[in-house]
Protein backbone atom coordinates (compact mmCIF):
# COMPACT_ATOMS: atom_id res chain seq x y z
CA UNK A 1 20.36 60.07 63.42
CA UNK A 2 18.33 56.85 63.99
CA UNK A 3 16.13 57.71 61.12
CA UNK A 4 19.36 58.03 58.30
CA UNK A 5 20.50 54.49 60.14
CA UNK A 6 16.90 53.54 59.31
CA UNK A 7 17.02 54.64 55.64
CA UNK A 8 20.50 53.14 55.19
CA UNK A 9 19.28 49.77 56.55
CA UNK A 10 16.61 49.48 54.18
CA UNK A 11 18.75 50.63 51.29
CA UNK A 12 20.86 47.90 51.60
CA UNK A 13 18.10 45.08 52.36
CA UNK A 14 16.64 46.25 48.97
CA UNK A 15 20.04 46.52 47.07
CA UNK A 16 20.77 43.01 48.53
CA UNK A 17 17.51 41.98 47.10
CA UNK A 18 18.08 43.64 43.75
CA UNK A 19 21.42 41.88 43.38
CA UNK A 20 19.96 38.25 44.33
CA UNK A 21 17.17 38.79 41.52
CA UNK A 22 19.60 39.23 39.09
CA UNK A 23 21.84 36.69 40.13
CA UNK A 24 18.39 34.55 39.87
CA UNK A 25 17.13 35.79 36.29
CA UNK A 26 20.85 35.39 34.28
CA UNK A 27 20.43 32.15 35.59
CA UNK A 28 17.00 31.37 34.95
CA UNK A 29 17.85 33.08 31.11
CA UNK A 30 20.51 31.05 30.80
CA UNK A 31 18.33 28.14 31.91
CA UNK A 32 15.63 28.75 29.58
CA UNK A 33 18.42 30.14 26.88
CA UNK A 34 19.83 26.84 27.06
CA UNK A 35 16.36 24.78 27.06
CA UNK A 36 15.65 26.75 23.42
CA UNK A 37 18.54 25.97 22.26
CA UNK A 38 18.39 22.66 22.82
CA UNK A 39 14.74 22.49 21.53
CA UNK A 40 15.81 23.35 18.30
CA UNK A 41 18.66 21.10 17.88
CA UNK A 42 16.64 18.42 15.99
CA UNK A 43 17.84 14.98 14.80
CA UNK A 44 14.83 14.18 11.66
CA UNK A 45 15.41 10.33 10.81
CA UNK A 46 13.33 7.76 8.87
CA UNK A 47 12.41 4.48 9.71
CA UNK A 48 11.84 1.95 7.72
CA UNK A 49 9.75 -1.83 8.14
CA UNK A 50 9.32 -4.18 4.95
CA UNK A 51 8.29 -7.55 4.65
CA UNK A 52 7.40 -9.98 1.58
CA UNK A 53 4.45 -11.87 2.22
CA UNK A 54 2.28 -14.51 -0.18
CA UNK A 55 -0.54 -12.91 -1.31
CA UNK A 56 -3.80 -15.13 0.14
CA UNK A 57 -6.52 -14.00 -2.83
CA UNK A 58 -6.74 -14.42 -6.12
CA UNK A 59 -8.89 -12.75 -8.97
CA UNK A 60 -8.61 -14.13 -12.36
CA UNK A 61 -11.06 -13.41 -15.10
CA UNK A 62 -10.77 -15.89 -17.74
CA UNK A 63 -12.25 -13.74 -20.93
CA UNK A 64 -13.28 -15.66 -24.09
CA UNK A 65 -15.00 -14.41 -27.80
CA UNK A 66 -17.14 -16.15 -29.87
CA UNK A 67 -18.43 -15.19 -33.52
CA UNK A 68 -21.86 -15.81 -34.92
CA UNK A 69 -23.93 -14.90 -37.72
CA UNK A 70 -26.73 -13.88 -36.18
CA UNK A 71 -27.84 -13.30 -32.18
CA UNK A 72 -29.24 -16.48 -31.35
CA UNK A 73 -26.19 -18.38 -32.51
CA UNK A 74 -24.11 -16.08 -30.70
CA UNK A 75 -26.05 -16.84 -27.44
CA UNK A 76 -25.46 -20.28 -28.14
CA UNK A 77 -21.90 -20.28 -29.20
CA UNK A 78 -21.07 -17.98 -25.33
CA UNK A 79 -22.91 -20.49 -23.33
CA UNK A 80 -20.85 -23.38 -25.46
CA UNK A 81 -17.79 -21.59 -23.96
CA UNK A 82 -18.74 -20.70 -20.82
CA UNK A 83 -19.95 -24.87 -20.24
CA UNK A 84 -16.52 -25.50 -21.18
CA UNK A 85 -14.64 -22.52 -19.21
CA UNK A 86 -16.45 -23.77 -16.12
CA UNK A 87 -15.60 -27.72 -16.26
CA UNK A 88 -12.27 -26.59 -17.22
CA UNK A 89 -11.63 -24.45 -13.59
CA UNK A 90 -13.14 -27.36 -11.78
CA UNK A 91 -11.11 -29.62 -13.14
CA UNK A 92 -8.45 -27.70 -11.55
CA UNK A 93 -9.75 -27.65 -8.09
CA UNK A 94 -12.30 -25.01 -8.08
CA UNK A 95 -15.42 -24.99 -6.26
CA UNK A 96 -18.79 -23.04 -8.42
CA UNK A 97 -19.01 -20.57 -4.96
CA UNK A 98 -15.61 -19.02 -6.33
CA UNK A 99 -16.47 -19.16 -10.29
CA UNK A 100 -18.83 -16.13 -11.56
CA UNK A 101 -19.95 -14.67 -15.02
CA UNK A 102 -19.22 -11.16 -16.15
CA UNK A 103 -21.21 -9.35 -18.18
CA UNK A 104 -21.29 -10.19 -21.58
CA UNK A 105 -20.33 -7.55 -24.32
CA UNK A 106 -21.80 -8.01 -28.15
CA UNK A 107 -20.71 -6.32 -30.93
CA UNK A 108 -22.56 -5.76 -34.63
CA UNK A 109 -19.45 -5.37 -37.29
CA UNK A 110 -22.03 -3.27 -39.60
CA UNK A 111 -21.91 -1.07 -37.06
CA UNK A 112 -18.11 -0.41 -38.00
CA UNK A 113 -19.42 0.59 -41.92
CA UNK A 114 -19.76 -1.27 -45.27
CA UNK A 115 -17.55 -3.57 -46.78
CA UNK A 116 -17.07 -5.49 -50.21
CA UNK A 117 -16.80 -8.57 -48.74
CA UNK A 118 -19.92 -9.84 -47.33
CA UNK A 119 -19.36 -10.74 -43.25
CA UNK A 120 -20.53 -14.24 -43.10
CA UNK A 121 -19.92 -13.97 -38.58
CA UNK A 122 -21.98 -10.62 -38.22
CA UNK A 123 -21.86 -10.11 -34.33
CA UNK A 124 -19.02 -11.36 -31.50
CA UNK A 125 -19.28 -11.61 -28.31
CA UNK A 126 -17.37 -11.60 -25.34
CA UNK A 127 -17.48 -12.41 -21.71
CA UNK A 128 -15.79 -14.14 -18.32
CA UNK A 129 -15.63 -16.64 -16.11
CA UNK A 130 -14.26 -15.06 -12.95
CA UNK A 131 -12.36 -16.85 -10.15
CA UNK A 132 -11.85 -15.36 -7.37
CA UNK A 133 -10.41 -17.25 -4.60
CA UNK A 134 -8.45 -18.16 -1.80
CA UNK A 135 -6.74 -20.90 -3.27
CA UNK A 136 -3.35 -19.18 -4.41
CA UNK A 137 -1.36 -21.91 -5.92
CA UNK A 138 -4.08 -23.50 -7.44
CA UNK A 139 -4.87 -20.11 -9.60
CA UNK A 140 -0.81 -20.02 -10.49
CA UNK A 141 -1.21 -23.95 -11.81
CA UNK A 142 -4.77 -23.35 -13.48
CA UNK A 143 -3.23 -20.54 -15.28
CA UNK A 144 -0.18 -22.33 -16.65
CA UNK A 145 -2.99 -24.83 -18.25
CA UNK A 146 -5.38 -22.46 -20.47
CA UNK A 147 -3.66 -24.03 -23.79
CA UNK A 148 -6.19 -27.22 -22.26
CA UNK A 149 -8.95 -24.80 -22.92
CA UNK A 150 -7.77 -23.45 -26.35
CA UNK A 151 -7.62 -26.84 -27.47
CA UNK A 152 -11.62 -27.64 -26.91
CA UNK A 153 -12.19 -24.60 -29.32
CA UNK A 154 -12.77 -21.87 -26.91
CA UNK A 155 -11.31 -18.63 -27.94
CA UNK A 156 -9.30 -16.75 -25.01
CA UNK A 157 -9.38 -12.96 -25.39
CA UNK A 158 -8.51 -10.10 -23.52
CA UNK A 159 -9.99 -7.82 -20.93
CA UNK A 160 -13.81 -6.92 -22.08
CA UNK A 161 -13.62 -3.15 -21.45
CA UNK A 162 -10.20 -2.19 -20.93
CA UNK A 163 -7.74 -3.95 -22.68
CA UNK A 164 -6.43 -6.28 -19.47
CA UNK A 165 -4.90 -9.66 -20.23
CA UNK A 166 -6.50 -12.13 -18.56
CA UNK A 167 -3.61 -13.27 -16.53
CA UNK A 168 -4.29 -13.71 -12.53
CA UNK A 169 -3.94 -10.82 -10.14
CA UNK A 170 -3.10 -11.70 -6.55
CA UNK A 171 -3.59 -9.80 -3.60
CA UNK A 172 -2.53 -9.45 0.08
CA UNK A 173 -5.83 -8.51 2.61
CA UNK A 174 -4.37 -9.00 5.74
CA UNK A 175 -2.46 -5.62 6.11
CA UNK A 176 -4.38 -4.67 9.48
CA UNK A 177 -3.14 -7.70 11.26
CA UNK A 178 0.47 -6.71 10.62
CA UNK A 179 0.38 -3.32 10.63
CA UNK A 180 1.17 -2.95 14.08
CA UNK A 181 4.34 -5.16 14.44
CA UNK A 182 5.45 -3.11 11.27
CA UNK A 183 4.84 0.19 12.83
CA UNK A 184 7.04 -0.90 15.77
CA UNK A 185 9.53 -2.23 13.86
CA UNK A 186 9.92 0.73 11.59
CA UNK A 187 9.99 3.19 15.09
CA UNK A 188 12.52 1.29 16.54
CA UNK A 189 14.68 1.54 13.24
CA UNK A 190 14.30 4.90 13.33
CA UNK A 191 15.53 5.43 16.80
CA UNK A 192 18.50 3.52 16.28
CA UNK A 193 19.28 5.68 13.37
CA UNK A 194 18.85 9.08 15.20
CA UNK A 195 21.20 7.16 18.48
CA UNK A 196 23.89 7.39 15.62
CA UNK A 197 23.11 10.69 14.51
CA UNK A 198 23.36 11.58 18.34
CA UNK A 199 26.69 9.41 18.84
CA UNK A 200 28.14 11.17 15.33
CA UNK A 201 27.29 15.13 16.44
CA UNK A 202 28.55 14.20 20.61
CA UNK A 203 25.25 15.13 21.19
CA UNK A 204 22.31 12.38 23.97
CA UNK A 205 18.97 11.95 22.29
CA UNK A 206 15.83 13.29 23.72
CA UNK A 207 12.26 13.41 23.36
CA UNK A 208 10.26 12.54 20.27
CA UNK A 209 9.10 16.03 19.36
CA UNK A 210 7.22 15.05 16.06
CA UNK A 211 6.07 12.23 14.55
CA UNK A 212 4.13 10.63 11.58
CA UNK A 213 3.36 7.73 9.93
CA UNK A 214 3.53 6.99 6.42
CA UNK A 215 2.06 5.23 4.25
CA UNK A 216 1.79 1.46 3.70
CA UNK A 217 2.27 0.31 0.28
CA UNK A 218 1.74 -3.29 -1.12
CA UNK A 219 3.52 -3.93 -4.61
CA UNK A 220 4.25 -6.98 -6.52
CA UNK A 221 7.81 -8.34 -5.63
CA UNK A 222 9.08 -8.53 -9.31
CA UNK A 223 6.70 -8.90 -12.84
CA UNK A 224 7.82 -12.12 -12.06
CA UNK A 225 6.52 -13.10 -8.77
CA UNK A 226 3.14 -11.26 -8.37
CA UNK A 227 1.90 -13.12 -5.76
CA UNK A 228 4.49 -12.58 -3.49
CA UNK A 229 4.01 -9.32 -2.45
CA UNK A 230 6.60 -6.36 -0.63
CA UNK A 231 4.86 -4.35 2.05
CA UNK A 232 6.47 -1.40 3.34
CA UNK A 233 6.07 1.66 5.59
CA UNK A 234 8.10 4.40 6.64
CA UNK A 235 7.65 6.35 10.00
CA UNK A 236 8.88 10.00 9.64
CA UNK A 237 10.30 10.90 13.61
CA UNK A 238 12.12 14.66 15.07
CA UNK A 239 13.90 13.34 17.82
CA UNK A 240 15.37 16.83 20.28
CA UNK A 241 18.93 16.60 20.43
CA UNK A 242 20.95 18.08 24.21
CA UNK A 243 24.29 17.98 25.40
């Protein structure tokens, strides 16, 4: 008899046992059911930073051609209008440490076949002074002024080897010292749009679970303005969504 008591006790310890692990596991399932779930509710938002900013360097290649019948006239005839290039961009506030010489491109017309006419200027030549420069403003003025240079006989052409105007480009180098305060800004923006995406759906916003940074692009403002310049970025963030 005491050994059926014995058996019965321990049947029931166990069954107890059984029944408070599976009161335990649907709860821990519905724990971690609910976790997932929740993990893959995912608010995906973009912020966005931008900022227009004066550009603080200057390149401008002022190009010029010169004809001559033969070579040595043509070496005279570039240095003529280089002389006057040069006095020219220190007249307008230009230091020689920020004016430099590109190199010079010649060209023989027989080389472009016979013709019934003889060519009284054989060769050209072409070449540029280049400023580049600091001294923003200075370069806008200057190159409002050229006409002064036209005027003393030198002949303004285009780009050497490509075809480029010779009007001033302008550029912005200072993107590392603002690209953290733009980061920020753009992170924050994007939080504040996923808190609304949150608000909208009656869901609370979690943890970031991705992130990534685009990139940062610097572009004229307008074909009007090129040295002010629009820098942007855009942060890509997954924010978790929970009830």
């Amino acid at each position: 008899m005491s050994h059926s008591r014995s058996n019965l006790l321990t049947g029931a310890v166990l069954g107890g046992l059984i029944a408070v692990g599976l009161v335990w596991s649907g709860s821990y399932l519905r724990t971690v059911g609910k976790i997932w779930q929740e993990s893959n509710r995912i608010a995906s938002v973009k912020g966005v930073a931008e900022r227009e900013l004066k550009a603080d360097m200057a390149l401008w290649p002022v190009y010029f051609r010169v004809e001559a019948k033969d070579l040595a006239s043509l070496q005279v005839e570039l240095q003529k209008s280089e002389n006057l290039t040069r006095a020219f961009l220190r007249q307008q506030g230009f230091e020689d440490s920020e004016l430099s010489l590109s190199p010079m491109k010649v060209s023989d017309r027989n080389e472009y076949g016979s013709s019934d006419k003889p060519i009284v200027n054989r060769y050209t030549g072409s070449a540029a002074v280049v400023v580049r420069t600091s001294k923003v403003e200075t370069v806008r003025t200057a190159s409002r002024h050229t006409g002064d240079l036209v005027s003393q006989g030198v002949l303004l052409s285009s780009g050497l080897y490509d075809g480029n105007d010779y009007a001033p480009q302008y550029q912005f180098t200072k993107l590392n010292d603002i690209k953290p305060d733009m980061i920020r800004e753009a992170t924050a923006n994007a939080r504040k749009a996923a808190e609304q995406f949150a608000s909208d759906s009656e869901s609370h916003l979690g943890a970031i679970k991705n992130a990534s940074q685009g990139y940062f692009t610097v572009e004229d403002l307008d074909s009007y303005t090129p040295d002010i310049k629009k820098v942007r970025v855009v942060t890509n963030i997954d924010y978790t969504l929970k009830d």
